[in-house]
Structure formats: C-alpha cells, structure tokens
C-alpha atoms as a PDB file:
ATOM      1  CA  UNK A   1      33.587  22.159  14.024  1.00  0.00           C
ATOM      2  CA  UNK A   2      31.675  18.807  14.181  1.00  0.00           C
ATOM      3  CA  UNK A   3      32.145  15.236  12.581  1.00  0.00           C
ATOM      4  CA  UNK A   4      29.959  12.939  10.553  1.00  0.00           C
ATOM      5  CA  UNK A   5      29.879   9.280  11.010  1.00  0.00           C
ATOM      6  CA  UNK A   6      30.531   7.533   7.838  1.00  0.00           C
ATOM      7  CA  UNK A   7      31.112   3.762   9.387  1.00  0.00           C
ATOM      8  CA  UNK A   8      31.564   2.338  12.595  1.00  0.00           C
ATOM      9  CA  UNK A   9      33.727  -1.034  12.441  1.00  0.00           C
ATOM     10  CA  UNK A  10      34.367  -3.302  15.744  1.00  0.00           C
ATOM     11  CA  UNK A  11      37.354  -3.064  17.565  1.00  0.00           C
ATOM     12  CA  UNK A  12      38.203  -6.499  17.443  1.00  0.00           C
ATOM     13  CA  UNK A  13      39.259  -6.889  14.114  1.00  0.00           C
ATOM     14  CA  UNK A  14      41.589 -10.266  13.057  1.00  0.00           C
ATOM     15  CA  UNK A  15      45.166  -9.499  13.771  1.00  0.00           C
ATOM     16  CA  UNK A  16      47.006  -7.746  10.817  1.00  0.00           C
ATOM     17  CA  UNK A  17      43.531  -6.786   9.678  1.00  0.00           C
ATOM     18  CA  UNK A  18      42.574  -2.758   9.685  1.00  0.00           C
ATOM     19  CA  UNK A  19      39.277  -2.204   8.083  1.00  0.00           C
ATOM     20  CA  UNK A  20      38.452   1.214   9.743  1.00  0.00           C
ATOM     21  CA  UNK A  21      42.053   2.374   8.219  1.00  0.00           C
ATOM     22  CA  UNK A  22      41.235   0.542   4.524  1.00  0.00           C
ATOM     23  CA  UNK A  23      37.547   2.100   4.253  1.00  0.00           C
ATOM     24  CA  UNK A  24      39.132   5.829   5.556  1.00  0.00           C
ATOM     25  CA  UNK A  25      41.966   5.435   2.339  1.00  0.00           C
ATOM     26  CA  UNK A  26      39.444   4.577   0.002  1.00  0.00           C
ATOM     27  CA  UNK A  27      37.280   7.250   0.985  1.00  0.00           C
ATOM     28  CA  UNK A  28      40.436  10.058   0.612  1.00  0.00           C
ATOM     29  CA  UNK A  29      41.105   8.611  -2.496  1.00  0.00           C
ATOM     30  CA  UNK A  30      37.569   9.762  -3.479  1.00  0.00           C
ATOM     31  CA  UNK A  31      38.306  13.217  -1.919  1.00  0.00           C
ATOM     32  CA  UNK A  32      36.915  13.019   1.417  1.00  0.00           C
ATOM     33  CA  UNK A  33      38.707  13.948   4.436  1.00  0.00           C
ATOM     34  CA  UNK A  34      37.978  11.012   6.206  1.00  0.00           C
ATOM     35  CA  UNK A  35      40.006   9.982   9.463  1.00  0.00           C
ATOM     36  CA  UNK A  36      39.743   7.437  12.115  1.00  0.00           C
ATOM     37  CA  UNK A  37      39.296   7.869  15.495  1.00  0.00           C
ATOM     38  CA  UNK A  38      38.278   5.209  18.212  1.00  0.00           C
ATOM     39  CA  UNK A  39      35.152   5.164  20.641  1.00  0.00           C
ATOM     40  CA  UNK A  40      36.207   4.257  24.195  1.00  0.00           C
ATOM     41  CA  UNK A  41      32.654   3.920  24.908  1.00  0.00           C
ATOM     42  CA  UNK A  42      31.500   1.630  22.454  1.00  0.00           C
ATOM     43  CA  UNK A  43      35.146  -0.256  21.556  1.00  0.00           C
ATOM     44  CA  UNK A  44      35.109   0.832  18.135  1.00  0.00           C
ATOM     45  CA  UNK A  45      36.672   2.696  15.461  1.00  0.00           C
ATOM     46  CA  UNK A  46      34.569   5.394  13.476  1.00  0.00           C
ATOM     47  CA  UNK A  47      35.515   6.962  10.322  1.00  0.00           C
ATOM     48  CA  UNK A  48      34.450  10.543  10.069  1.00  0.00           C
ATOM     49  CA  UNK A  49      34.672  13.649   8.110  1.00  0.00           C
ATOM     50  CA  UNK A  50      34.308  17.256   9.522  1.00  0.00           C
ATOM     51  CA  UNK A  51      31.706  18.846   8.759  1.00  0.00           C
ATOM     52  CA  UNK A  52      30.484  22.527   9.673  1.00  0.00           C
ATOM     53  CA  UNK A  53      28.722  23.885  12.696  1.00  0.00           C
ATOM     54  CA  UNK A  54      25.477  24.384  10.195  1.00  0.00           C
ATOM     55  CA  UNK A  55      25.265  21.087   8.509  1.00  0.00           C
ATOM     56  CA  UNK A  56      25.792  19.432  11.851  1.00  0.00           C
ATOM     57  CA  UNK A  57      22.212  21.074  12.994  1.00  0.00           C
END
C-alpha cells in the first residue's frame, strides 16, 4: 500500500499554528482519508492519502 501527496507545508509553522493538521480535517470532512505525517528529510509535514499498489504505478 502506497501514499499520495496532497500538500507539503513547512515545518516551521508560527507557534499555535497547524496548517498540515487544518488542510488534513478539511480534506476528511470531504471524505478523504487524509493523514499527516512528517519528512525528516525535507523538515516538513505532508498530507497524504493511501492509495493502491496499481494507482501508485
């Protein structure tokens, strides 16, 4: 099982401020499965949605 990027948002957001978490609510409100996860590699967090081996391809 894969994941599709949906946004990428810097890590370094203003205190109190969570964009990554806002944008992955509004997205589940629409229905998507959308999650956060962070990117050690490129300090930031992604919001993604799993997506199947064959759509992945």
């Amino acid at each position: 099982m894969g994941a599709k990027v949906l946004e990428r948002f810097p890590a370094g957001a203003p205190r109190g401020s969570w964009p990554a978490e806002e944008y992955a609510a509004a997205r589940r409100a629409d229905g998507e499965p959308a999650t956060v996860v962070m990117d050690l590699k490129s300090d930031a967090f992604l919001v993604v949605v799993p997506t199947r081996e064959e759509e992945a391809a």
